[in-house]
Protein backbone atom coordinates (compact mmCIF):
# COMPACT_ATOMS: atom_id res chain seq x y z
CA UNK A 1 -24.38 -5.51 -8.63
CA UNK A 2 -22.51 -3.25 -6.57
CA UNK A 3 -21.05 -0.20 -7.69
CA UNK A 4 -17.43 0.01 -8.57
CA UNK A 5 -15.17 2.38 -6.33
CA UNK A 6 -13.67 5.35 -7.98
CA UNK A 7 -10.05 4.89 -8.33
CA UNK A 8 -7.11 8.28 -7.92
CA UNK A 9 -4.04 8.96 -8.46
CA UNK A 10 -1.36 7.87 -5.87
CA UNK A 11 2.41 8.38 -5.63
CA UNK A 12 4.45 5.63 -4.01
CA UNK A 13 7.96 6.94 -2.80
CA UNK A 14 10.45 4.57 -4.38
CA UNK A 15 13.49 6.55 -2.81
CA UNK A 16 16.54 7.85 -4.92
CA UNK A 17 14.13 10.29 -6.01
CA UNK A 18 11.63 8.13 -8.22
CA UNK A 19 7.87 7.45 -7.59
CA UNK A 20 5.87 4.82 -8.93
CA UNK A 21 2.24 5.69 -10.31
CA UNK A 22 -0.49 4.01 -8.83
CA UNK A 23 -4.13 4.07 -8.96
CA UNK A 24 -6.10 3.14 -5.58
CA UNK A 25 -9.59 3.59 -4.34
CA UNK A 26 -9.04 6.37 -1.48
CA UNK A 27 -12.10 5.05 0.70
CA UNK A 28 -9.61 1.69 1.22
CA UNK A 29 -6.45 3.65 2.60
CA UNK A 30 -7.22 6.01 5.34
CA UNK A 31 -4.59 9.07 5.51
CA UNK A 32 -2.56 7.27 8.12
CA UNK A 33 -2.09 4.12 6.58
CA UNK A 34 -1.14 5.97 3.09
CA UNK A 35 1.81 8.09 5.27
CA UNK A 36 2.36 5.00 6.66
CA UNK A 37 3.30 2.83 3.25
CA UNK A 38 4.85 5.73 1.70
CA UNK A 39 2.22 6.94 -0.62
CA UNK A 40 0.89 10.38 -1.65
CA UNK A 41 -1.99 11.56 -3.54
CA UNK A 42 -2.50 14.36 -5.90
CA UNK A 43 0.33 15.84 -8.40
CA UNK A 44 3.34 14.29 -9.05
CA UNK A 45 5.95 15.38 -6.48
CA UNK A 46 8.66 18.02 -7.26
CA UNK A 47 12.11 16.85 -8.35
CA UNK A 48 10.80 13.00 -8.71
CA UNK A 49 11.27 10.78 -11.71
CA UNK A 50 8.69 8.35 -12.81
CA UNK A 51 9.76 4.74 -13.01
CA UNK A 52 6.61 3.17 -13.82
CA UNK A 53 3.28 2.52 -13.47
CA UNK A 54 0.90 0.30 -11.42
CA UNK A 55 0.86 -2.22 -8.81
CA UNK A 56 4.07 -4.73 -11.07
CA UNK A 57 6.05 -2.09 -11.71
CA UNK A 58 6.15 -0.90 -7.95
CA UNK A 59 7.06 -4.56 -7.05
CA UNK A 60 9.89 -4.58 -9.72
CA UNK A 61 10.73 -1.27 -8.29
CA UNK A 62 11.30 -2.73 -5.05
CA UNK A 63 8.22 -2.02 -3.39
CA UNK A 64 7.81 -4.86 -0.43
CA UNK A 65 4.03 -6.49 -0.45
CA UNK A 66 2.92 -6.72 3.46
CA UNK A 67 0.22 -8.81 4.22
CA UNK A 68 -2.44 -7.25 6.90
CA UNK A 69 -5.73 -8.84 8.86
CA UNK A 70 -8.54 -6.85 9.79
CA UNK A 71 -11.48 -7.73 11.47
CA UNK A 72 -15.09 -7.41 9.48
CA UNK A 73 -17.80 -8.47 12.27
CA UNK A 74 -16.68 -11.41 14.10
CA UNK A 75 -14.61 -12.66 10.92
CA UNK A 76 -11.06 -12.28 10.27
CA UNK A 77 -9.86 -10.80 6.43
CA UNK A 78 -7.02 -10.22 5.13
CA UNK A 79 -5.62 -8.35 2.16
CA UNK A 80 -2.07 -7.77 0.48
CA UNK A 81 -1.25 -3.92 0.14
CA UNK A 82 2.31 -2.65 -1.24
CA UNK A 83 4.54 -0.80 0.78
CA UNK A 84 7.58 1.61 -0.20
CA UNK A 85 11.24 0.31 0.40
CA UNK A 86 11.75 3.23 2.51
CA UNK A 87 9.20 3.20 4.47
CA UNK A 88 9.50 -0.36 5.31
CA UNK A 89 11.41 0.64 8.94
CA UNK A 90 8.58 2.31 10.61
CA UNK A 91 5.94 0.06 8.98
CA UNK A 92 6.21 -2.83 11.27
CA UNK A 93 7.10 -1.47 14.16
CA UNK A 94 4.10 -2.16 16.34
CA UNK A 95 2.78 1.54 16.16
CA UNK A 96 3.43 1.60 12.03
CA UNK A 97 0.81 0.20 10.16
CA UNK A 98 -0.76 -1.88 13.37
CA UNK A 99 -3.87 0.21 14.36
CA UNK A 100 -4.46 2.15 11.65
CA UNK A 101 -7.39 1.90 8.89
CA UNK A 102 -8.38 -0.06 6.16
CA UNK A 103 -11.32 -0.39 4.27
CA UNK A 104 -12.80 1.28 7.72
CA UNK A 105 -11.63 -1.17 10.23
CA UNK A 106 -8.62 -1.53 11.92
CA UNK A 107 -5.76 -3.59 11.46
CA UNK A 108 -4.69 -6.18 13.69
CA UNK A 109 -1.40 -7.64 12.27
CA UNK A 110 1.01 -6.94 9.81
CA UNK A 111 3.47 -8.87 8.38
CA UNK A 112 5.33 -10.12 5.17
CA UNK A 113 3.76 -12.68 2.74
CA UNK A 114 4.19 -16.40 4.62
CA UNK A 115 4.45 -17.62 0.80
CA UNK A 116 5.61 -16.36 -2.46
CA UNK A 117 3.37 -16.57 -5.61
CA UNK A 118 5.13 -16.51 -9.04
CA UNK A 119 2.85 -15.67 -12.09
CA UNK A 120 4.67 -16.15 -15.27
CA UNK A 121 2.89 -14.92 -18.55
């Protein structure tokens, strides 16, 4: 079995001065990518007001999921990442999140969800 990856502390910028608490595996997000999607690492920010914590809270916060596809030998992957409401401009611009890192490979395309899942429970 392989080894689980050692999750941190992030900061997503929710804007109005509030941050959302997240834990993600740094190895996944390179520095780029986390500027990028509006998240920080280390301390809480200065002058910032926690809203919540984890990946439902962000989304009820108004963080916007973005689907990206990366390439992993000659197959395609793809993976849902969260990405802060204010940082949402820049992010798919074709040099935002296009380009930059994930998991160790690059990005290809980035774009919002094509459906909408609702989990009720």
């Amino acid at each position: 079995m392989a080894a689980a990856k050692k999750k941190e502390l992030f900061w997503m910028d929710m804007g109005d001065d509030n941050v959302v608490e997240m834990r993600l595996s740094p190895s996944n997000y390179d520095a780029g990518l986390r500027n990028e999607l509006g998240i920080t690492q280390g301390a809480k920010p200065e002058g910032k007001n926690l809203i919540g914590t984890g990946r439902e809270a962000a989304i009820l916060a108004g963080a916007i999921p973005l689907t990206i596809t990366y390439k992993v030998g000659q197959n395609s992957r793809s993976a849902n990442i969260l990405c802060s409401p204010v940082k949402i401009g820049t992010a798919l611009r074709n040099n935002g999140i296009k380009g930059k890192t994930y998991k160790g490979k690059e990005i290809d395309k980035c774009y919002p969800p094509r459906k909408r899942k609702i989990v009720v429970g």
